[in-house]
C-alpha atoms as a PDB file:
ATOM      1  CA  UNK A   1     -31.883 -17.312 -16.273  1.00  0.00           C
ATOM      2  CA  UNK A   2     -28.372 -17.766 -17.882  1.00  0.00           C
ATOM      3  CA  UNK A   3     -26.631 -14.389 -17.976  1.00  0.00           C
ATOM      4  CA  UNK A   4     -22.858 -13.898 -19.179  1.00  0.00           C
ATOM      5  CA  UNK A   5     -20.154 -14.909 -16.827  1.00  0.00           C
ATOM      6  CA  UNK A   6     -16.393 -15.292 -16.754  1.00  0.00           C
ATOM      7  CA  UNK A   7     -14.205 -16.882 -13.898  1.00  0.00           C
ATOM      8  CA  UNK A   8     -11.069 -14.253 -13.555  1.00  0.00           C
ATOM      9  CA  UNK A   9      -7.705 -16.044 -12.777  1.00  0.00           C
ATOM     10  CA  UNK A  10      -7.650 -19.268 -13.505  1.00  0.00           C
ATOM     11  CA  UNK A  11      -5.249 -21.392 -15.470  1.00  0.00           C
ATOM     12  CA  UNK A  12      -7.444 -21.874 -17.843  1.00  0.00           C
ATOM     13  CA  UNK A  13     -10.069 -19.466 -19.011  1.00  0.00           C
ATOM     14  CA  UNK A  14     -13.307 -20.638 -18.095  1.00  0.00           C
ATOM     15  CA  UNK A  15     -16.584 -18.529 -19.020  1.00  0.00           C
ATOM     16  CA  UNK A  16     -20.144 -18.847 -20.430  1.00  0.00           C
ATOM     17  CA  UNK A  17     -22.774 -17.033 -22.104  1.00  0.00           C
ATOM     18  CA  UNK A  18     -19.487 -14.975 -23.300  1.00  0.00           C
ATOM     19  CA  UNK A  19     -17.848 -15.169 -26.974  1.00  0.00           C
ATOM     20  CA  UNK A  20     -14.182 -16.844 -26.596  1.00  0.00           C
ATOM     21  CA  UNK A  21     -12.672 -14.129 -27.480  1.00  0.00           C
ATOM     22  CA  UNK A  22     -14.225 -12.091 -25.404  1.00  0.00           C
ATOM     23  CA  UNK A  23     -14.250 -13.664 -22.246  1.00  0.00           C
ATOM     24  CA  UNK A  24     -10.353 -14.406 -23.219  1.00  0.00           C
ATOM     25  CA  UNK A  25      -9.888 -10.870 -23.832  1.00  0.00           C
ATOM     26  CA  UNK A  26     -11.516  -9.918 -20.278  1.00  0.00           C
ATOM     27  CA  UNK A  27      -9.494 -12.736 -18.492  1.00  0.00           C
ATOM     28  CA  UNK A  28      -5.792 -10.934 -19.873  1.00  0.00           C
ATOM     29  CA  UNK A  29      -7.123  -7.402 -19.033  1.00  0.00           C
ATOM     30  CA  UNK A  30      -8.298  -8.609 -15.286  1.00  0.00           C
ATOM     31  CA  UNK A  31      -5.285 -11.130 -14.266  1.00  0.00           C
ATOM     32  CA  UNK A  32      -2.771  -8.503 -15.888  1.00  0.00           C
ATOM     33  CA  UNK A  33      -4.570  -5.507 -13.734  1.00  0.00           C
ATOM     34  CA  UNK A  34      -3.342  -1.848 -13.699  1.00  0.00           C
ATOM     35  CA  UNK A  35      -5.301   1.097 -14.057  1.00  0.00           C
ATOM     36  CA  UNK A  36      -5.262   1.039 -17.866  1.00  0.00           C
ATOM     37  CA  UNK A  37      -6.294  -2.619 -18.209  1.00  0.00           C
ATOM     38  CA  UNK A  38      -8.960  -2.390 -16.103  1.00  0.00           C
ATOM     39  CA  UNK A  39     -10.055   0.888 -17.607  1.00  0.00           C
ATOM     40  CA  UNK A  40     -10.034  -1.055 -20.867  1.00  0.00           C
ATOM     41  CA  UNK A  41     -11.614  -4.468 -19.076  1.00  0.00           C
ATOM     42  CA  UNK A  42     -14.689  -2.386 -18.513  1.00  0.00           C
ATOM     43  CA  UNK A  43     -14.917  -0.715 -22.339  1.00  0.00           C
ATOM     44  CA  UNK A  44     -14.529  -4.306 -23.920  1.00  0.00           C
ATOM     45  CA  UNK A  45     -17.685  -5.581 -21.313  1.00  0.00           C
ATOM     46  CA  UNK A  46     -19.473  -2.320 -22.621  1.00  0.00           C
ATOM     47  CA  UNK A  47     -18.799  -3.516 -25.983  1.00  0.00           C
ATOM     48  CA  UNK A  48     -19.949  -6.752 -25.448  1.00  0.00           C
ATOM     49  CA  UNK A  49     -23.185  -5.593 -23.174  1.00  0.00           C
ATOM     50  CA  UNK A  50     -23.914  -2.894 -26.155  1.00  0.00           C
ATOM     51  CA  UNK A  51     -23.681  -5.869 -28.802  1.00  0.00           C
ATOM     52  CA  UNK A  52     -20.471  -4.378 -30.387  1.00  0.00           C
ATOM     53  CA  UNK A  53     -17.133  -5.894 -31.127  1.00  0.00           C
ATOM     54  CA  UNK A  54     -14.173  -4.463 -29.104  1.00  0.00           C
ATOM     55  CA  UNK A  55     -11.876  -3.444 -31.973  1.00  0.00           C
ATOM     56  CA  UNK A  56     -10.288   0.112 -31.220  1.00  0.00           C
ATOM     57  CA  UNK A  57      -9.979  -0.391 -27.524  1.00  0.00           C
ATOM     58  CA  UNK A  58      -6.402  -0.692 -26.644  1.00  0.00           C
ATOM     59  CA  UNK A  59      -4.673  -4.002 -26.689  1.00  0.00           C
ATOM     60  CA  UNK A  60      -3.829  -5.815 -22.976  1.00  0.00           C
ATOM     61  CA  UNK A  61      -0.692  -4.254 -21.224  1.00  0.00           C
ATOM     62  CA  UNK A  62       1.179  -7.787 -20.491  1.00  0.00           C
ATOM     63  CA  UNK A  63       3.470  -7.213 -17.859  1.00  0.00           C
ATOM     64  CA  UNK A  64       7.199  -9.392 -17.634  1.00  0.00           C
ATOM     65  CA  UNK A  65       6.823 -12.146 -15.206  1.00  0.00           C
ATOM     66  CA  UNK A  66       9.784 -10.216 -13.426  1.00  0.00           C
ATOM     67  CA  UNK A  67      10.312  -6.044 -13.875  1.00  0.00           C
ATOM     68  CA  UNK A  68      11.093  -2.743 -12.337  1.00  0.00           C
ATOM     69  CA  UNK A  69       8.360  -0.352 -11.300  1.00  0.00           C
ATOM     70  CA  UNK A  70       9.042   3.628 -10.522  1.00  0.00           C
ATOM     71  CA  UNK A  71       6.815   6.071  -9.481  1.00  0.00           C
ATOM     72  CA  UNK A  72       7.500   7.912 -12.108  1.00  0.00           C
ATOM     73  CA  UNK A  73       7.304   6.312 -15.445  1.00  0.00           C
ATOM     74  CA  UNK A  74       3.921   6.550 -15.787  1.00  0.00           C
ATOM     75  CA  UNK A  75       2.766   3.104 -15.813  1.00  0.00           C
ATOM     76  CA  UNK A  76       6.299   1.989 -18.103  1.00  0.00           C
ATOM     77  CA  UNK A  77       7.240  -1.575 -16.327  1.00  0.00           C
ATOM     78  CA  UNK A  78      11.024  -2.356 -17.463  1.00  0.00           C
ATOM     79  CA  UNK A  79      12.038  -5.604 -18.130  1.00  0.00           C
ATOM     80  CA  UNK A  80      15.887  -5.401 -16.963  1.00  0.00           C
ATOM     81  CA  UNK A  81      17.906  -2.887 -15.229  1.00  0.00           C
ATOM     82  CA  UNK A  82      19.489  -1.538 -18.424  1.00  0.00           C
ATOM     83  CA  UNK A  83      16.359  -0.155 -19.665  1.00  0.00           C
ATOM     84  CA  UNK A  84      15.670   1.056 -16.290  1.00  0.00           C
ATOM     85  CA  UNK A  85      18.958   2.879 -16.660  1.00  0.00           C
ATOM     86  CA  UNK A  86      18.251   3.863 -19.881  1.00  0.00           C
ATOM     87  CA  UNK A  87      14.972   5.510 -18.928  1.00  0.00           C
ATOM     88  CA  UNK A  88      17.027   7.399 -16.356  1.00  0.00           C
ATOM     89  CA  UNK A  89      19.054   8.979 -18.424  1.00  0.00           C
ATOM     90  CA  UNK A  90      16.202   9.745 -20.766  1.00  0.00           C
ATOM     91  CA  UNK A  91      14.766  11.668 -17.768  1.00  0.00           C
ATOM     92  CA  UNK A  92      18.346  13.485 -17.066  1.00  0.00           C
ATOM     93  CA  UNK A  93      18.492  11.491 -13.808  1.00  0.00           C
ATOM     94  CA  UNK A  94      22.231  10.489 -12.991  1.00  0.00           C
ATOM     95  CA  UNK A  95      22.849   6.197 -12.803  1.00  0.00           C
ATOM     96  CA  UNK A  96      26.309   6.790 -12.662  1.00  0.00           C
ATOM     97  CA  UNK A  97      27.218   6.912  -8.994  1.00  0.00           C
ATOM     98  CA  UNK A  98      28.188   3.255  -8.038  1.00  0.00           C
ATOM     99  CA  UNK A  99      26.941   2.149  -4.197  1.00  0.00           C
ATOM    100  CA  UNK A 100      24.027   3.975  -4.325  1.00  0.00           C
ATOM    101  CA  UNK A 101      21.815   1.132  -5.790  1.00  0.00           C
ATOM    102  CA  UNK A 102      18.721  -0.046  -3.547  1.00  0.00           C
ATOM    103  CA  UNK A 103      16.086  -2.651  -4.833  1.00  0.00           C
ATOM    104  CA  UNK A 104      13.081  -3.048  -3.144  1.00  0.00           C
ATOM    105  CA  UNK A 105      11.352  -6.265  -3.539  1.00  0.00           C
ATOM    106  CA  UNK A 106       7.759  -5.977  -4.495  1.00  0.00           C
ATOM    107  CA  UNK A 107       4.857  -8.085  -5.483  1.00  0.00           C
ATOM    108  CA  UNK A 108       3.378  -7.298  -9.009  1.00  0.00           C
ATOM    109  CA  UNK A 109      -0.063  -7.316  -7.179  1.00  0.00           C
ATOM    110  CA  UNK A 110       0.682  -4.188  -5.422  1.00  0.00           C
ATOM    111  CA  UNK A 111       0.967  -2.555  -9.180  1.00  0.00           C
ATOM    112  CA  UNK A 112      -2.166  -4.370 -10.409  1.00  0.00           C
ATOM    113  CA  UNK A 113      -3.969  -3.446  -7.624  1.00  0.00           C
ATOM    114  CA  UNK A 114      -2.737   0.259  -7.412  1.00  0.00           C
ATOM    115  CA  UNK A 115      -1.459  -0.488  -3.778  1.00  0.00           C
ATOM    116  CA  UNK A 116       1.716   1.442  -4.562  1.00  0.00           C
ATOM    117  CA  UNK A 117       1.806   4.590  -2.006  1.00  0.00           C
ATOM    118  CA  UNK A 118       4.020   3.328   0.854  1.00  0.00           C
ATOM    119  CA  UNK A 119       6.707   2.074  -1.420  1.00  0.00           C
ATOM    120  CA  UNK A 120       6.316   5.318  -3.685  1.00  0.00           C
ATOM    121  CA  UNK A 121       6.920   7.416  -0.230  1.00  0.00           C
ATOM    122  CA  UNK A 122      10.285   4.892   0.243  1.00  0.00           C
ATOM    123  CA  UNK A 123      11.316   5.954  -3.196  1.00  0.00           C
ATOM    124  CA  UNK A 124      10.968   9.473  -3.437  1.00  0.00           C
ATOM    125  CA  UNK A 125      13.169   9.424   0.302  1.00  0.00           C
ATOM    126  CA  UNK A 126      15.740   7.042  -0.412  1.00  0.00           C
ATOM    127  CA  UNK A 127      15.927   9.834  -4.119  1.00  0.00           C
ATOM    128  CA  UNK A 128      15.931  12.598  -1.710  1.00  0.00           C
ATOM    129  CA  UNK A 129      19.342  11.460  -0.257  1.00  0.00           C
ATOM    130  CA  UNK A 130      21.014  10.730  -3.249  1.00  0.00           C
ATOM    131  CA  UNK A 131      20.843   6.957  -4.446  1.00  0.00           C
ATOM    132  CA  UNK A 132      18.638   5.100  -6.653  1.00  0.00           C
ATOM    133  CA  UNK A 133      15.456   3.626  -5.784  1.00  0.00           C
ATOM    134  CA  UNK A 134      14.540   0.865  -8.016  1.00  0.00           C
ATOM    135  CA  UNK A 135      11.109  -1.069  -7.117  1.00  0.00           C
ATOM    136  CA  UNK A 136      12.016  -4.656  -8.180  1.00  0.00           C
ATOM    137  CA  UNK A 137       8.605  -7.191  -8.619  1.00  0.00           C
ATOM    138  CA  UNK A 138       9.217 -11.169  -9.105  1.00  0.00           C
ATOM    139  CA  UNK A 139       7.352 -13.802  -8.101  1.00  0.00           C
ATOM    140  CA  UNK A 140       8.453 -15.063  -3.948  1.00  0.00           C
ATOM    141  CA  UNK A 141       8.987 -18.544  -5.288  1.00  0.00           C
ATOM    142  CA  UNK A 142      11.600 -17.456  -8.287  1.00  0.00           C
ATOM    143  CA  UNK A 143      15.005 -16.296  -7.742  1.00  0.00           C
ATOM    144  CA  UNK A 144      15.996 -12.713  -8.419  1.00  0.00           C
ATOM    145  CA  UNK A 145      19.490 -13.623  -8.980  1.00  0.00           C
ATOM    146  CA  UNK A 146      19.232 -13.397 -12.446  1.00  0.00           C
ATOM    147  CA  UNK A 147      17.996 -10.113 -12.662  1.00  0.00           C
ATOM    148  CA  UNK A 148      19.884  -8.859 -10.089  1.00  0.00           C
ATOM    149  CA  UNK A 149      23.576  -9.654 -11.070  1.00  0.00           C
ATOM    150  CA  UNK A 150      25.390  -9.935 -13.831  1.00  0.00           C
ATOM    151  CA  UNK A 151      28.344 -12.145 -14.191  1.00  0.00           C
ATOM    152  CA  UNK A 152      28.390 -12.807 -10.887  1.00  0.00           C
ATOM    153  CA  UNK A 153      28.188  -9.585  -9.679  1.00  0.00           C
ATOM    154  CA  UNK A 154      25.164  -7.931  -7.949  1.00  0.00           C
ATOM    155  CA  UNK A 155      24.069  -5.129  -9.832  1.00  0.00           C
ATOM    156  CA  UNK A 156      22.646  -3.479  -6.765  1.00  0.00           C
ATOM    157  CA  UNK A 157      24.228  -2.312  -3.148  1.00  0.00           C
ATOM    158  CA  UNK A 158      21.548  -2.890  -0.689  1.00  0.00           C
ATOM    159  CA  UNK A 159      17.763  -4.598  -0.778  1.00  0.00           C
ATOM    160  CA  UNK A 160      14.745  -4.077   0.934  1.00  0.00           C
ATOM    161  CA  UNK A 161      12.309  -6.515   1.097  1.00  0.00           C
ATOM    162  CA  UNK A 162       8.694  -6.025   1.645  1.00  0.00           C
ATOM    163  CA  UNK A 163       7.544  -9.165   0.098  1.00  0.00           C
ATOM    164  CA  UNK A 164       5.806 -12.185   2.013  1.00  0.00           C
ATOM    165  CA  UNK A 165       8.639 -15.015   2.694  1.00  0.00           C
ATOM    166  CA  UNK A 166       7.135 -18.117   1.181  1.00  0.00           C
ATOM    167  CA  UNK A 167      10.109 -19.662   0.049  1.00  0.00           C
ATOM    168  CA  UNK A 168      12.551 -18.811   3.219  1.00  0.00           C
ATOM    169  CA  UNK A 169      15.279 -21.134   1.365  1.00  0.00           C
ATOM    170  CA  UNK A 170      15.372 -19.953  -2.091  1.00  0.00           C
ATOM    171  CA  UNK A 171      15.726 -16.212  -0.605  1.00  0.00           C
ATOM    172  CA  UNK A 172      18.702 -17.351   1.713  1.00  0.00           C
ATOM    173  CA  UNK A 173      20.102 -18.589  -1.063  1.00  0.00           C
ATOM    174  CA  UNK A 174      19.507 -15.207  -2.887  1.00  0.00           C
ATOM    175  CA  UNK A 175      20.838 -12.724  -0.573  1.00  0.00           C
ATOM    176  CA  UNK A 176      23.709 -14.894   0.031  1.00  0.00           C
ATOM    177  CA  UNK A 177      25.005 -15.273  -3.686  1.00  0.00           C
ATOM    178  CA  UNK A 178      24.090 -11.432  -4.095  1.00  0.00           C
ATOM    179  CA  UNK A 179      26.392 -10.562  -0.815  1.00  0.00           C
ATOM    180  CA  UNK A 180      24.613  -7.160  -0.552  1.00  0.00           C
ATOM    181  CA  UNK A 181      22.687  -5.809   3.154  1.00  0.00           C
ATOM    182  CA  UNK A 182      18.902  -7.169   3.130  1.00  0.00           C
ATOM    183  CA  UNK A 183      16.601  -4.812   5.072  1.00  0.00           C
ATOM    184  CA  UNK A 184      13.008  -5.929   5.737  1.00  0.00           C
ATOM    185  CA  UNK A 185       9.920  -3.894   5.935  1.00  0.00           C
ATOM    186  CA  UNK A 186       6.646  -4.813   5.700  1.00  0.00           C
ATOM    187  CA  UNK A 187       3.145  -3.163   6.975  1.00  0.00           C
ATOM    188  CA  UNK A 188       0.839  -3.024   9.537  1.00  0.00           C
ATOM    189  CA  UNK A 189      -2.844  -4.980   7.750  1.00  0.00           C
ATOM    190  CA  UNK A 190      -4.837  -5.056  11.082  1.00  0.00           C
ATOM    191  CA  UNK A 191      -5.412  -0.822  11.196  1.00  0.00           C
ATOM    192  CA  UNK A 192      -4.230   2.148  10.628  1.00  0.00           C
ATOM    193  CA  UNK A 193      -0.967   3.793  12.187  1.00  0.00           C
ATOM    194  CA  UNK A 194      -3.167   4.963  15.595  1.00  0.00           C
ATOM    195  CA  UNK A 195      -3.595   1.174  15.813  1.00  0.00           C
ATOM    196  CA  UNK A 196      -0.231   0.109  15.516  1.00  0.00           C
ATOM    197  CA  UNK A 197       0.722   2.550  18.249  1.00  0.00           C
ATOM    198  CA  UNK A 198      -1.637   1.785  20.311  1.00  0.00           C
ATOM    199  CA  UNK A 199      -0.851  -2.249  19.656  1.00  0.00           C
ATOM    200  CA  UNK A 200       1.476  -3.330  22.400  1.00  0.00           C
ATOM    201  CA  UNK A 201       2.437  -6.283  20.254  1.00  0.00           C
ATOM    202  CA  UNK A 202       2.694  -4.347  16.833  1.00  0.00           C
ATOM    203  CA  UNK A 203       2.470  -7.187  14.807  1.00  0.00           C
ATOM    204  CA  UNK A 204      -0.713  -9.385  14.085  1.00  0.00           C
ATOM    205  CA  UNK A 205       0.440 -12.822  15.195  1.00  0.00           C
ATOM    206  CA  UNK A 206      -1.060 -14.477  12.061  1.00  0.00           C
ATOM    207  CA  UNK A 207       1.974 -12.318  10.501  1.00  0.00           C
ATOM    208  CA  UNK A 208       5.263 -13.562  12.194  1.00  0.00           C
ATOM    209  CA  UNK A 209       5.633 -16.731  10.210  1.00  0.00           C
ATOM    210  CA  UNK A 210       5.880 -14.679   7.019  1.00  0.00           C
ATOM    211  CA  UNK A 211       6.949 -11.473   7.288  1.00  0.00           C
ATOM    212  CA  UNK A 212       9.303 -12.051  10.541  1.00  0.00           C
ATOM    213  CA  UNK A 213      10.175 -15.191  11.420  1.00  0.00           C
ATOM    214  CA  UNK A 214      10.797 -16.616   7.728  1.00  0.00           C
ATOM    215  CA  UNK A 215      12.826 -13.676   7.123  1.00  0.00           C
ATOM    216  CA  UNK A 216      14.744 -13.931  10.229  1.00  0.00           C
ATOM    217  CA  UNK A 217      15.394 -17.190   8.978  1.00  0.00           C
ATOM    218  CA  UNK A 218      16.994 -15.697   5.665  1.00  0.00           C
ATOM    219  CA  UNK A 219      19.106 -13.879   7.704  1.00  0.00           C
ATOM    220  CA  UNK A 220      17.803 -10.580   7.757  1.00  0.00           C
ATOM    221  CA  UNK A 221      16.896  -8.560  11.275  1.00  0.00           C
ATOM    222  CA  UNK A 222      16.037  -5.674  12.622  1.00  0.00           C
ATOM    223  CA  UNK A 223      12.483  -5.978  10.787  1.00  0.00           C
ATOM    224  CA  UNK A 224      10.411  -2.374  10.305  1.00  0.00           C
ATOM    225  CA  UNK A 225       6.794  -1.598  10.551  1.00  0.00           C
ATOM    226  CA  UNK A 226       6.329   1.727   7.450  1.00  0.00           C
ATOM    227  CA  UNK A 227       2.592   1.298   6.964  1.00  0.00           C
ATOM    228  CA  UNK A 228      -0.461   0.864   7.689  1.00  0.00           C
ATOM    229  CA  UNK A 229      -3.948   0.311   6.826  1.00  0.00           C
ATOM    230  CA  UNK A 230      -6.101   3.427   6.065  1.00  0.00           C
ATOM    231  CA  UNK A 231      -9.019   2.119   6.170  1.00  0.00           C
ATOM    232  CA  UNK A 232     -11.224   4.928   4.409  1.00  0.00           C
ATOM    233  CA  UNK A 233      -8.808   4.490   1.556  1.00  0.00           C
ATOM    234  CA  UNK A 234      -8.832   1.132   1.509  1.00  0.00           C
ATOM    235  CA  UNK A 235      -4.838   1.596   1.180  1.00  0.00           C
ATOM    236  CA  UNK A 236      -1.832   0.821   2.478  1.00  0.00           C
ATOM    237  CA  UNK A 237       0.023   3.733   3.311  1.00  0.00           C
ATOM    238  CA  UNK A 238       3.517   4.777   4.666  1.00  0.00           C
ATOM    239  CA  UNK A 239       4.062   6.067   8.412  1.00  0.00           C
ATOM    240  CA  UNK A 240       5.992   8.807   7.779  1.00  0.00           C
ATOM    241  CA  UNK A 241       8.776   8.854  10.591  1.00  0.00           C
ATOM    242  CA  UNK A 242       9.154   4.988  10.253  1.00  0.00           C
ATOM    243  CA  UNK A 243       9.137   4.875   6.202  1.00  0.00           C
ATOM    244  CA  UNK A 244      12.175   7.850   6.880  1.00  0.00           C
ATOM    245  CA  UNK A 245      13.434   5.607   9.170  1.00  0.00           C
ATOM    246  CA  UNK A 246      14.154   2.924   6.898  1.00  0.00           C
ATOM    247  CA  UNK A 247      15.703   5.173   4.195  1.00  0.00           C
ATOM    248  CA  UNK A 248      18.032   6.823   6.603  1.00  0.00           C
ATOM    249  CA  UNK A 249      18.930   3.228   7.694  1.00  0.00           C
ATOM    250  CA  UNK A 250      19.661   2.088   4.487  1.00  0.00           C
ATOM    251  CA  UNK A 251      21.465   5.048   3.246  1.00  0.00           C
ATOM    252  CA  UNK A 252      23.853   4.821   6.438  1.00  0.00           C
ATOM    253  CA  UNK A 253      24.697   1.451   5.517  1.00  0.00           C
ATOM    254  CA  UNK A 254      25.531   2.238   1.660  1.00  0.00           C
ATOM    255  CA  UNK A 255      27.574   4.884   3.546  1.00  0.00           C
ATOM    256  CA  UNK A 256      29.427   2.546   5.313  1.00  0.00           C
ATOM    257  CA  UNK A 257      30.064  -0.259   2.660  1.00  0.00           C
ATOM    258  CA  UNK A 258      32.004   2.941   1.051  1.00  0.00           C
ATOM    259  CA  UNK A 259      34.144   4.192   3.541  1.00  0.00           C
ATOM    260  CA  UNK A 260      37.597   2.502   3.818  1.00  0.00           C
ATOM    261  CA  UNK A 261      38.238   0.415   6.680  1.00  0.00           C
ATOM    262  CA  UNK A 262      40.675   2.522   8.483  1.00  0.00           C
ATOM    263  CA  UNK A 263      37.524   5.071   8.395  1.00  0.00           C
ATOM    264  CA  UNK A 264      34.899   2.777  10.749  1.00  0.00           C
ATOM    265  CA  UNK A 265      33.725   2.874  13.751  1.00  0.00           C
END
């Protein structure tokens, strides 16, 4: 019996029983991911399984290998934070208030996969007190240096990171040259926030090494539980009081980096 079959990301596409162009077509749509690539992943294999060719169906959506996500710009992924300025201001939302910056560090998957609530709840409260939330995804083994300063100047006032720490030096380095606060936050994967409660330990141990003790090792501390795992969603989703935890956290500190000295306490 030899039916179709494709092998989704790998390197390099491998298939059978498929067309090349085809099965390359599938591969983009699938490894790229999104609602409207996989949308159009399944209309090119209904082409294919309804012995048509796939002209008319919209082209893949190829996403930058770093960009800036927002909950809402409709599926828009912006390749620097100009444009994400730009789209701003196109949506008569101010970018003008310096110190008010805060990039949270993301992995593309979360947008591929449509995992997006929890930091979409972080956004919409960090907006609610007045600064700018700005979902940042890269790759946890490339710096975000780059695209985070200019000149040698951060372009942003305070991170959060929710990303896995696989490359503990590299992100030292990061937050060091960018010389802005680094929050942490990260989720609870073993159940849902009844679970986490009710876990005297809070943190699956198969966790620490990469979302506490690698970032402690970065520097950062003070590390926050805002989600959990609903399982009859199948999503990761923010705990209210501890996701508005965070944002009041972080918008005390932007608070503080602004007052003059004579001012602190």
């Amino acid at each position: 019996l030899k039916l179709p079959w494709v092998w989704l990301y790998q390197a390099q596409a491998s298939f059978g029983q498929f067309p090349e162009e085809t099965a390359n077509r599938l591969l983009t749509h699938y490894s790229q991911g999104g609602r409207k690539n996989f949308e159009a992943f399944f209309k090119v294999l209904q082409a294919h399984l309804q012995h048509r060719h796939f002209a008319g169906i919209p082209a893949p959506i190829i996403y930058p290998t770093q960009g800036i996500y927002h909950p809402l710009a409709n599926g828009e992924i912006f390749s620097s934070i100009d444009s994400f300025k730009n789209w701003r201001v196109r949506q008569g939302q101010s970018v003008s208030a310096r110190g008010s910056v805060v990039a949270i560090l993301i992995h593309q998957q979360y947008l591929s996969s449509e995992q997006t609530s929890w930091f979409d709840d972080l956004v919409q409260r960090i907006e609610a007190r007045g600064a700018i939330a700005m979902p940042v995804y890269a790759a946890a083994t490339e710096s975000v240096i780059p695209f985070l300063s200019r000149d040698g100047k951060s372009l942003v006032d305070l991170i959060i990171n929710t990303q896995i720490m696989l490359a503990p030096e590299l992100r030292k380095i990061d937050f060091a040259g960018l010389g802005v606060p680094v929050l942490q936050a990260t989720a609870y994967r073993r159940g849902d926030s009844k679970e986490w409660r009710a876990d005297q330990q809070g943190l699956a141990l198969a966790d620490v090494p990469f979302y506490l003790a690698q970032s402690e090792y970065t520097g950062i501390s003070d590390i926050m539980i805002i989600a959990a795992h609903d399982k009859s969603a199948d999503q990761i989703v923010a705990i209210p009081e501890q996701s508005q935890a965070l944002a009041d956290k972080a918008l005390r500190m932007l608070a503080l980096q602004q007052k003059p000295h004579a001012e602190k306490r």
